[in-house]
PDB file of N, CA and C in Angstrom:
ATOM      1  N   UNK A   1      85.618  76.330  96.927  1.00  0.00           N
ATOM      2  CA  UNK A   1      84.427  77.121  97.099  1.00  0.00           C
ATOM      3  C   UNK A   1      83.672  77.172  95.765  1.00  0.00           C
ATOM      4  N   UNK A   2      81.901  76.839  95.979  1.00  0.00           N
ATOM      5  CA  UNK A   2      81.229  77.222  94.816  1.00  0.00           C
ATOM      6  C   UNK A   2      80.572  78.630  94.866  1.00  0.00           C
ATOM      7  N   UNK A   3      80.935  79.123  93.160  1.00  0.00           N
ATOM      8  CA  UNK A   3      80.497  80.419  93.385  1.00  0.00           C
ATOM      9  C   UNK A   3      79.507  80.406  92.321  1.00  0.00           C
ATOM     10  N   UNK A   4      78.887  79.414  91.609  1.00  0.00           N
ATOM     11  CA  UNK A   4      78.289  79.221  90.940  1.00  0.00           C
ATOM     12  C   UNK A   4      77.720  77.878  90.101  1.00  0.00           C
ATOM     13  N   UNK A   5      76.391  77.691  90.505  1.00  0.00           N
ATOM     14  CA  UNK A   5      76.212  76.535  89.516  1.00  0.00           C
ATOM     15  C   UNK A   5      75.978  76.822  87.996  1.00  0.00           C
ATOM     16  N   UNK A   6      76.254  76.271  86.908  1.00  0.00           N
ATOM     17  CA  UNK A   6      75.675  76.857  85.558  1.00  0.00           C
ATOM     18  C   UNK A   6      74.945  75.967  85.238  1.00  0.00           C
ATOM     19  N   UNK A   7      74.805  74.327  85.007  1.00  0.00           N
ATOM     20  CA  UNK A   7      73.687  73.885  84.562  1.00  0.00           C
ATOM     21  C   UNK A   7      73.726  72.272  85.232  1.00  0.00           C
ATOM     22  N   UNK A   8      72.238  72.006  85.553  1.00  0.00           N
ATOM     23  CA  UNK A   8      71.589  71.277  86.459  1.00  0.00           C
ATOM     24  C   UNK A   8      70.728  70.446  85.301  1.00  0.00           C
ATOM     25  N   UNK A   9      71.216  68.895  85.917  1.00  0.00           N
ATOM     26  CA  UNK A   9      69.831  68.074  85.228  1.00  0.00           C
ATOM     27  C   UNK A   9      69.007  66.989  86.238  1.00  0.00           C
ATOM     28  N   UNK A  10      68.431  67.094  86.333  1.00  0.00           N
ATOM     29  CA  UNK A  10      66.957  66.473  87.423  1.00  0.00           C
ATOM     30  C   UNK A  10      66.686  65.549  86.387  1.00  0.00           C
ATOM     31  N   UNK A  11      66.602  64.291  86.845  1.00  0.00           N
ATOM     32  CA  UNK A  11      65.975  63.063  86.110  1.00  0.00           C
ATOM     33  C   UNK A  11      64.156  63.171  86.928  1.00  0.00           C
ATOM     34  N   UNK A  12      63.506  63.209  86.175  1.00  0.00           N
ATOM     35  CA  UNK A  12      61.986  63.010  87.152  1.00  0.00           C
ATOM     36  C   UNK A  12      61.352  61.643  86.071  1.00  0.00           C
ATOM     37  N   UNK A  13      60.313  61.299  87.393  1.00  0.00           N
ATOM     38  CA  UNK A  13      59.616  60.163  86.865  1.00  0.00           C
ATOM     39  C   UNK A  13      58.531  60.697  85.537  1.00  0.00           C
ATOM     40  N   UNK A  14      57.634  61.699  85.891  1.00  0.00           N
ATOM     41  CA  UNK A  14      56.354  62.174  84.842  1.00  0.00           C
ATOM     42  C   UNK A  14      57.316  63.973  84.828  1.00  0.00           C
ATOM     43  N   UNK A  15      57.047  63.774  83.577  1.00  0.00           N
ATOM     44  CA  UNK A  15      57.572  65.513  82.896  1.00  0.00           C
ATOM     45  C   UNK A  15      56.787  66.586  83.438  1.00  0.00           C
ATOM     46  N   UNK A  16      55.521  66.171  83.074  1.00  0.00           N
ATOM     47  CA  UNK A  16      54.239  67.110  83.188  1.00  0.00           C
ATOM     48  C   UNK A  16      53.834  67.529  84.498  1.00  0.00           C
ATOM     49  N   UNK A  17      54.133  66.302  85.725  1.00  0.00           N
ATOM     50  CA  UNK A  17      54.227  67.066  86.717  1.00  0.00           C
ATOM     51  C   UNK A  17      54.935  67.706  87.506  1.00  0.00           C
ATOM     52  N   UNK A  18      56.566  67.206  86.884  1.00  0.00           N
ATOM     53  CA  UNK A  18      57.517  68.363  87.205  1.00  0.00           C
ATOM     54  C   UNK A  18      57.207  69.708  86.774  1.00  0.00           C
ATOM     55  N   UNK A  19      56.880  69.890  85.302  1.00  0.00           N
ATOM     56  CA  UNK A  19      56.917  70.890  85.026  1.00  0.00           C
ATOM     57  C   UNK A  19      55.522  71.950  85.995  1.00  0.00           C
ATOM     58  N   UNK A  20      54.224  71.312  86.288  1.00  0.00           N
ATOM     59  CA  UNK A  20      53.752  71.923  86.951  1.00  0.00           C
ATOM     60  C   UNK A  20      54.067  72.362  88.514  1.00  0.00           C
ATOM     61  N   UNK A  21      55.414  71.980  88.664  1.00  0.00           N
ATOM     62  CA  UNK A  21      55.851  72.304  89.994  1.00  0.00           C
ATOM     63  C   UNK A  21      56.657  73.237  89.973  1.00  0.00           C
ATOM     64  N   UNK A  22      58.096  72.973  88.882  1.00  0.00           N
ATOM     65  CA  UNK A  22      59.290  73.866  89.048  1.00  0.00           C
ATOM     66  C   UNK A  22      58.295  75.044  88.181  1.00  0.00           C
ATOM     67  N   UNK A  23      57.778  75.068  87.046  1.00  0.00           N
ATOM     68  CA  UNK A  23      57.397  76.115  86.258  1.00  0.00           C
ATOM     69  C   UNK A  23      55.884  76.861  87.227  1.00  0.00           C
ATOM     70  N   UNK A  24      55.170  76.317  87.902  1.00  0.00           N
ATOM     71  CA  UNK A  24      54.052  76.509  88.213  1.00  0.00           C
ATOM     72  C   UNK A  24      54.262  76.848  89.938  1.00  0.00           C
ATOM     73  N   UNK A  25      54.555  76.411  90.424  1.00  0.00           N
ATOM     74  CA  UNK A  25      55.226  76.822  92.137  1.00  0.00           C
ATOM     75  C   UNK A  25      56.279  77.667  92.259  1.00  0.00           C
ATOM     76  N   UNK A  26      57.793  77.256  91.278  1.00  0.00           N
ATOM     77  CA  UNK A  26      58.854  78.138  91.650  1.00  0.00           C
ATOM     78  C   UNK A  26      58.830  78.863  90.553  1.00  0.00           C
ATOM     79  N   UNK A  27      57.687  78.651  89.594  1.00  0.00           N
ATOM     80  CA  UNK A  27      57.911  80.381  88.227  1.00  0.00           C
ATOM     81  C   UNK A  27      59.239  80.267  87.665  1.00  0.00           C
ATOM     82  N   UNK A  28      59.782  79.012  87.327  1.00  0.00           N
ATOM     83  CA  UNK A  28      60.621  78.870  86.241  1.00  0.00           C
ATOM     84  C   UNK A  28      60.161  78.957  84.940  1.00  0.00           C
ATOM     85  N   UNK A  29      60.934  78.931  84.080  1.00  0.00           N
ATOM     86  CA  UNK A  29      60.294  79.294  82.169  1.00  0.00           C
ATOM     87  C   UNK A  29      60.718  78.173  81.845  1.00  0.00           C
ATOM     88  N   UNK A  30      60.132  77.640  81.163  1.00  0.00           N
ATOM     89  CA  UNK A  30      60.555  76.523  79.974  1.00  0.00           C
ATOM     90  C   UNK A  30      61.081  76.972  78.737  1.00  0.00           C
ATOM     91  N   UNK A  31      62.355  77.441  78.509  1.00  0.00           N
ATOM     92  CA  UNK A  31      62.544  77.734  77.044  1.00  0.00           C
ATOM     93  C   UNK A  31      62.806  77.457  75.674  1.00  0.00           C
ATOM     94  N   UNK A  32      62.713  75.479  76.150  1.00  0.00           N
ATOM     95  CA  UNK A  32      62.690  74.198  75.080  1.00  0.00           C
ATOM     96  C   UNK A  32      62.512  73.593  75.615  1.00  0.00           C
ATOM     97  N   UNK A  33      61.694  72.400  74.339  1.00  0.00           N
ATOM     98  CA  UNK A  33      61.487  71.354  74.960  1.00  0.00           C
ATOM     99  C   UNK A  33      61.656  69.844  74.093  1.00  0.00           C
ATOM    100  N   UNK A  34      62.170  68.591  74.397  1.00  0.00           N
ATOM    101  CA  UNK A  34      62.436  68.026  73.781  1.00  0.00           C
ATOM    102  C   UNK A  34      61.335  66.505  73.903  1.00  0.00           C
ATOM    103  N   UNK A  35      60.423  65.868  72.800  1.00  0.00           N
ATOM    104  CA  UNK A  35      59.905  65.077  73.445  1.00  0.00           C
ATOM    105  C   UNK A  35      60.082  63.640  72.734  1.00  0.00           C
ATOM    106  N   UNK A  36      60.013  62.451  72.848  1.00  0.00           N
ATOM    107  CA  UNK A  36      60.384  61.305  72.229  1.00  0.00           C
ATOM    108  C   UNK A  36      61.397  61.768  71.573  1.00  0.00           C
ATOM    109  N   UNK A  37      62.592  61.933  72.350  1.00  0.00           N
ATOM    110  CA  UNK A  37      64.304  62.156  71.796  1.00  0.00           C
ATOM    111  C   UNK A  37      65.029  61.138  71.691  1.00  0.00           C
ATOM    112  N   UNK A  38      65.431  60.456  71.114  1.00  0.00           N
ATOM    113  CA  UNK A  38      66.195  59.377  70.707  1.00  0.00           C
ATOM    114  C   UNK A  38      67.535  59.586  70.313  1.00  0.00           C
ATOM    115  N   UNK A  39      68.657  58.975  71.270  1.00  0.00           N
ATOM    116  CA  UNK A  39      70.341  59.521  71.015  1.00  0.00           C
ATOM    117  C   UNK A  39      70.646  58.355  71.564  1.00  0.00           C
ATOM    118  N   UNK A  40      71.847  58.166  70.896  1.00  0.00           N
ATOM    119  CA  UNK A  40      72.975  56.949  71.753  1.00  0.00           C
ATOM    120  C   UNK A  40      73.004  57.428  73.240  1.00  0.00           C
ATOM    121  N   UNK A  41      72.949  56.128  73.482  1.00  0.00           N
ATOM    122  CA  UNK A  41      72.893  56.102  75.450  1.00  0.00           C
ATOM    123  C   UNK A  41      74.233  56.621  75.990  1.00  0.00           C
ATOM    124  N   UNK A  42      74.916  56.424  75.104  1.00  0.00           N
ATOM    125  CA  UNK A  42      76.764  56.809  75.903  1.00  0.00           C
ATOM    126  C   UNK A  42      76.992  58.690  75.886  1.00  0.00           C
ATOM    127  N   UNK A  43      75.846  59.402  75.259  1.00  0.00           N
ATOM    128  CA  UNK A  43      76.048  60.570  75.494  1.00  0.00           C
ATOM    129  C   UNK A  43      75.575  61.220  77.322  1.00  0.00           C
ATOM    130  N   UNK A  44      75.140  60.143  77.663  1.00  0.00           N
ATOM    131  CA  UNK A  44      74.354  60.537  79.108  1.00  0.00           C
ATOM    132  C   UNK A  44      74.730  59.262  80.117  1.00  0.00           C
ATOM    133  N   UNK A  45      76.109  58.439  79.319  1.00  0.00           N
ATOM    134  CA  UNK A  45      76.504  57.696  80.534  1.00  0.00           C
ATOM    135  C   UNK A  45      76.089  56.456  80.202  1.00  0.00           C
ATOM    136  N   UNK A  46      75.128  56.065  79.021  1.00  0.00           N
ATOM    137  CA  UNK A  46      74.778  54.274  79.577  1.00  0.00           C
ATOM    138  C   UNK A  46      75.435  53.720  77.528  1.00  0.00           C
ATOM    139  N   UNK A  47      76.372  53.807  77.654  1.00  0.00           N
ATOM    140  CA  UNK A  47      77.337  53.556  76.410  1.00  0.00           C
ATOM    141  C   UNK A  47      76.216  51.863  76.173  1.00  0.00           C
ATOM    142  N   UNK A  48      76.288  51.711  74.497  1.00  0.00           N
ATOM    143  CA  UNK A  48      75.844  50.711  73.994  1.00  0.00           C
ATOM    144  C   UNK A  48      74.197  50.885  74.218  1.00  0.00           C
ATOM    145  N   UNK A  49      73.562  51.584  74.194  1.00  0.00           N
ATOM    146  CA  UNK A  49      72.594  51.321  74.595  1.00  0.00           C
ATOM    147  C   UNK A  49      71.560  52.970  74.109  1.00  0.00           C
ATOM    148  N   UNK A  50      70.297  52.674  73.571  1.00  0.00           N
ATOM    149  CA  UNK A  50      69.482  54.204  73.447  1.00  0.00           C
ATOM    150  C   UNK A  50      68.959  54.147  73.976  1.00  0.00           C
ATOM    151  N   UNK A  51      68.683  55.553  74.134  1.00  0.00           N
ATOM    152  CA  UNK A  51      67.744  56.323  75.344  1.00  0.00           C
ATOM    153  C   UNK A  51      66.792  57.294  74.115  1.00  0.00           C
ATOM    154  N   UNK A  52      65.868  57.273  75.284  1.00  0.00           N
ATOM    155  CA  UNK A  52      64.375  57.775  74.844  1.00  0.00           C
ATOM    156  C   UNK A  52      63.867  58.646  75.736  1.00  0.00           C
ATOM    157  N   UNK A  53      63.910  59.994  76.030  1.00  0.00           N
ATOM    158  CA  UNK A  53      63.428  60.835  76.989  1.00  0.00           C
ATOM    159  C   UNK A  53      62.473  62.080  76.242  1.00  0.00           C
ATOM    160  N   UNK A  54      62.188  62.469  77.380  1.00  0.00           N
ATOM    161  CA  UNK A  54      61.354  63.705  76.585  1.00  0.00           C
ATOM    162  C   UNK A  54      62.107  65.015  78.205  1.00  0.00           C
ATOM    163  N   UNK A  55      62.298  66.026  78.029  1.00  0.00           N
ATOM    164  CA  UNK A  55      63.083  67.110  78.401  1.00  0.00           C
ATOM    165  C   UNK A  55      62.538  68.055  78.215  1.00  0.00           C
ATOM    166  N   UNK A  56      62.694  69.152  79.228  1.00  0.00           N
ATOM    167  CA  UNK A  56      62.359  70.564  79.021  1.00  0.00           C
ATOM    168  C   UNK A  56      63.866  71.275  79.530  1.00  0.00           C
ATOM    169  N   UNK A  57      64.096  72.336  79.022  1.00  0.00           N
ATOM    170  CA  UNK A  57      65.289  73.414  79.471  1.00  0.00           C
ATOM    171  C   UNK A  57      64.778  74.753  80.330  1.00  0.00           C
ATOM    172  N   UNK A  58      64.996  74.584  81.599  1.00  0.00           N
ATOM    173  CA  UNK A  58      64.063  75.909  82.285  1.00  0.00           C
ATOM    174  C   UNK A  58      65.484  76.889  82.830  1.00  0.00           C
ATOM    175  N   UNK A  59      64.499  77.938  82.668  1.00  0.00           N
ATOM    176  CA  UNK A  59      65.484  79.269  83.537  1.00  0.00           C
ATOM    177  C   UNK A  59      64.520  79.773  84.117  1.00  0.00           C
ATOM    178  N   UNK A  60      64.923  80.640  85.064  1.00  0.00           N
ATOM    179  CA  UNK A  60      64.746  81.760  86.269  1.00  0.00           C
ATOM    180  C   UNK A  60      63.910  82.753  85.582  1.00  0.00           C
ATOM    181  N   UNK A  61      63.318  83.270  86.092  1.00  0.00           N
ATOM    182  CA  UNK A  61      62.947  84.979  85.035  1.00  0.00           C
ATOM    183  C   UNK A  61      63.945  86.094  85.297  1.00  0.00           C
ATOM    184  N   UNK A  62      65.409  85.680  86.369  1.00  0.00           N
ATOM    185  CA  UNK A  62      66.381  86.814  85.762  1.00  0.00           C
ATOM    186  C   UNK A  62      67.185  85.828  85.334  1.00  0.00           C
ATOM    187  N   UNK A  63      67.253  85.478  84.388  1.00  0.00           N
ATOM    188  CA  UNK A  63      68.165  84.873  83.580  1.00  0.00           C
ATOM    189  C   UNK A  63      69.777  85.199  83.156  1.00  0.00           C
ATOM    190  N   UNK A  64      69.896  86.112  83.474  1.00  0.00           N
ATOM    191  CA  UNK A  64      71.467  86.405  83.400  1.00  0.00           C
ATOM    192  C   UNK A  64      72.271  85.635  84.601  1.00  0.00           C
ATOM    193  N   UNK A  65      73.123  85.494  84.012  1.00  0.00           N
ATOM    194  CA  UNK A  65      73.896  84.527  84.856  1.00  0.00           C
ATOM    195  C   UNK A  65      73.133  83.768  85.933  1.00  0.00           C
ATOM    196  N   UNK A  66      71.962  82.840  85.914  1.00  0.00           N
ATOM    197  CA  UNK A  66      71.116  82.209  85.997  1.00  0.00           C
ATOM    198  C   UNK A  66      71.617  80.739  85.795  1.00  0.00           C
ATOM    199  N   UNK A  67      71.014  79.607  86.819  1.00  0.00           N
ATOM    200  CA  UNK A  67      71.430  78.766  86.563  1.00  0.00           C
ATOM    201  C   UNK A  67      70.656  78.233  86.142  1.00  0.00           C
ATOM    202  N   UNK A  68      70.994  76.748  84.925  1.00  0.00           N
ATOM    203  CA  UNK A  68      69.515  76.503  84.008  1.00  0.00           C
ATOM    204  C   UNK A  68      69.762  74.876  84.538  1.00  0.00           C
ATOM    205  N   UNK A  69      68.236  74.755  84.214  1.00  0.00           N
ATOM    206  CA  UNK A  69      67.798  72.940  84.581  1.00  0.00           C
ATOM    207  C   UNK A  69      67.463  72.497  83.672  1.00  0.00           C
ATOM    208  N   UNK A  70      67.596  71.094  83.532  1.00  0.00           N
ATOM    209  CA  UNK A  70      66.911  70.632  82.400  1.00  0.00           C
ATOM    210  C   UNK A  70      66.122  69.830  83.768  1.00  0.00           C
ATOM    211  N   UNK A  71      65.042  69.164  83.292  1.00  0.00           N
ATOM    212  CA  UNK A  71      64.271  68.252  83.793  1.00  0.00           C
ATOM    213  C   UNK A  71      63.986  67.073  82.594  1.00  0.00           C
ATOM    214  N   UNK A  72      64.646  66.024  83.024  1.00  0.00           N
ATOM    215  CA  UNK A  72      64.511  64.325  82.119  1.00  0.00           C
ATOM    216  C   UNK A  72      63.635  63.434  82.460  1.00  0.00           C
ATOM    217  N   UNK A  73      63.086  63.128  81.577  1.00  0.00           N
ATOM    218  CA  UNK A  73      62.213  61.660  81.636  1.00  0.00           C
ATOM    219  C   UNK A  73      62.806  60.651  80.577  1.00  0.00           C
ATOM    220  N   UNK A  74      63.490  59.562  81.492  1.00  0.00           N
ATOM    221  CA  UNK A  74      63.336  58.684  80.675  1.00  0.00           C
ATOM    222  C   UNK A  74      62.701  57.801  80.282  1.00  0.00           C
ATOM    223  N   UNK A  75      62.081  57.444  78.977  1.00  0.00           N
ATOM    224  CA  UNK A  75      61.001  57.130  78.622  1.00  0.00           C
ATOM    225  C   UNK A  75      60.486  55.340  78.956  1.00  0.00           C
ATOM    226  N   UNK A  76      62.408  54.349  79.346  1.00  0.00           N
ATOM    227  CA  UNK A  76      62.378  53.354  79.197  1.00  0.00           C
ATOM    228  C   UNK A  76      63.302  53.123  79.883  1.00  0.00           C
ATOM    229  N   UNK A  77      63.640  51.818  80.900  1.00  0.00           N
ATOM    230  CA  UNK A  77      64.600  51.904  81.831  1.00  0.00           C
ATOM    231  C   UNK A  77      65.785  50.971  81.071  1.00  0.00           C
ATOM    232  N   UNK A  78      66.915  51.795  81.584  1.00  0.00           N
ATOM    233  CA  UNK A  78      67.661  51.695  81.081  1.00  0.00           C
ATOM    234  C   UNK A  78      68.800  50.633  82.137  1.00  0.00           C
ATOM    235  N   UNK A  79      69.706  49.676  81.919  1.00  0.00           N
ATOM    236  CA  UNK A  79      70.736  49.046  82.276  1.00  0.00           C
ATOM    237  C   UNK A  79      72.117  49.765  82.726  1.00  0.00           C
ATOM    238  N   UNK A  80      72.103  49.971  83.809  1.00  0.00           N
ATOM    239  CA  UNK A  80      74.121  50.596  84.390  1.00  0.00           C
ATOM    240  C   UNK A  80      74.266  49.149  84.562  1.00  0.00           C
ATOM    241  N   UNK A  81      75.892  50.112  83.576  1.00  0.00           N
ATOM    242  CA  UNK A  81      76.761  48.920  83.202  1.00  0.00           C
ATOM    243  C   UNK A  81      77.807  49.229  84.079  1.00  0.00           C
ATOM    244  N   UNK A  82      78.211  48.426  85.044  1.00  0.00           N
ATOM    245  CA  UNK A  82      79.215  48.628  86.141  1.00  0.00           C
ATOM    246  C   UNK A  82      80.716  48.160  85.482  1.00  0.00           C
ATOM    247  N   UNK A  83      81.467  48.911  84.999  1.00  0.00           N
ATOM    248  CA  UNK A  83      82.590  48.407  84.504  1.00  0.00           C
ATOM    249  C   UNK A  83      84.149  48.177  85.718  1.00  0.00           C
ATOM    250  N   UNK A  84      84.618  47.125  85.414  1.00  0.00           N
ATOM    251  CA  UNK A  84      85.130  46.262  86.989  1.00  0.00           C
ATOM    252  C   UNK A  84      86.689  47.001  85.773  1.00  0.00           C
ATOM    253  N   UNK A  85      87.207  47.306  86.936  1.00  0.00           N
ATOM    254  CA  UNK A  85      89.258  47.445  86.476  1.00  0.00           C
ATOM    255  C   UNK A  85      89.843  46.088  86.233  1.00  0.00           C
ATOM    256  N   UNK A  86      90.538  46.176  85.197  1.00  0.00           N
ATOM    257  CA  UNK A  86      91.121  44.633  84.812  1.00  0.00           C
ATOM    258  C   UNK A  86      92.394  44.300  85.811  1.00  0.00           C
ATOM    259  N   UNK A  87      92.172  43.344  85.808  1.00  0.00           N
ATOM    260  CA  UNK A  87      93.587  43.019  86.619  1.00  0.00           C
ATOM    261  C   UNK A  87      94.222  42.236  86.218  1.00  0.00           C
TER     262      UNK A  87
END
């Protein structure tokens, strides 16, 4: 049984019009935001490889025990690397 989500990430195509949806329709807050972010790709799954996104961190306006989203853009498409079991 889930009795709680704590944190959610939404990959979207354009930032700006997510954000005018979740922040502007469902009255979420943006309480950071990250833009041309540059980190090794293996922190988000695509090992060998950087990523380039721009991100916002939204909450609820009751924020206590609140579950938070990020919303991602990645800036550049990126390669899954399907790794096969050796045999």
């Amino acid at each position: 049984m889930i009795n709680r989500l704590f944190h959610v990430c939404i990959t979207v195509a354009d930032i700006e019009a997510a954000l005018q949806f979740y922040c502007g329709v469902l009255e979420l807050k943006s309480i950071g935001a990250l833009r041309n972010e540059k980190a090794p790709g293996a922190v988000l799954g695509f090992p060998g490889q950087e990523i380039e996104i721009h991100a916002n961190h939204l909450v609820g306006k009751n924020n206590e025990n609140a579950t938070v989203i990020d919303l991602i853009e990645f800036l550049r498409r990126l390669l899954l690397l399907q790794v096969l079991p050796r045999h």
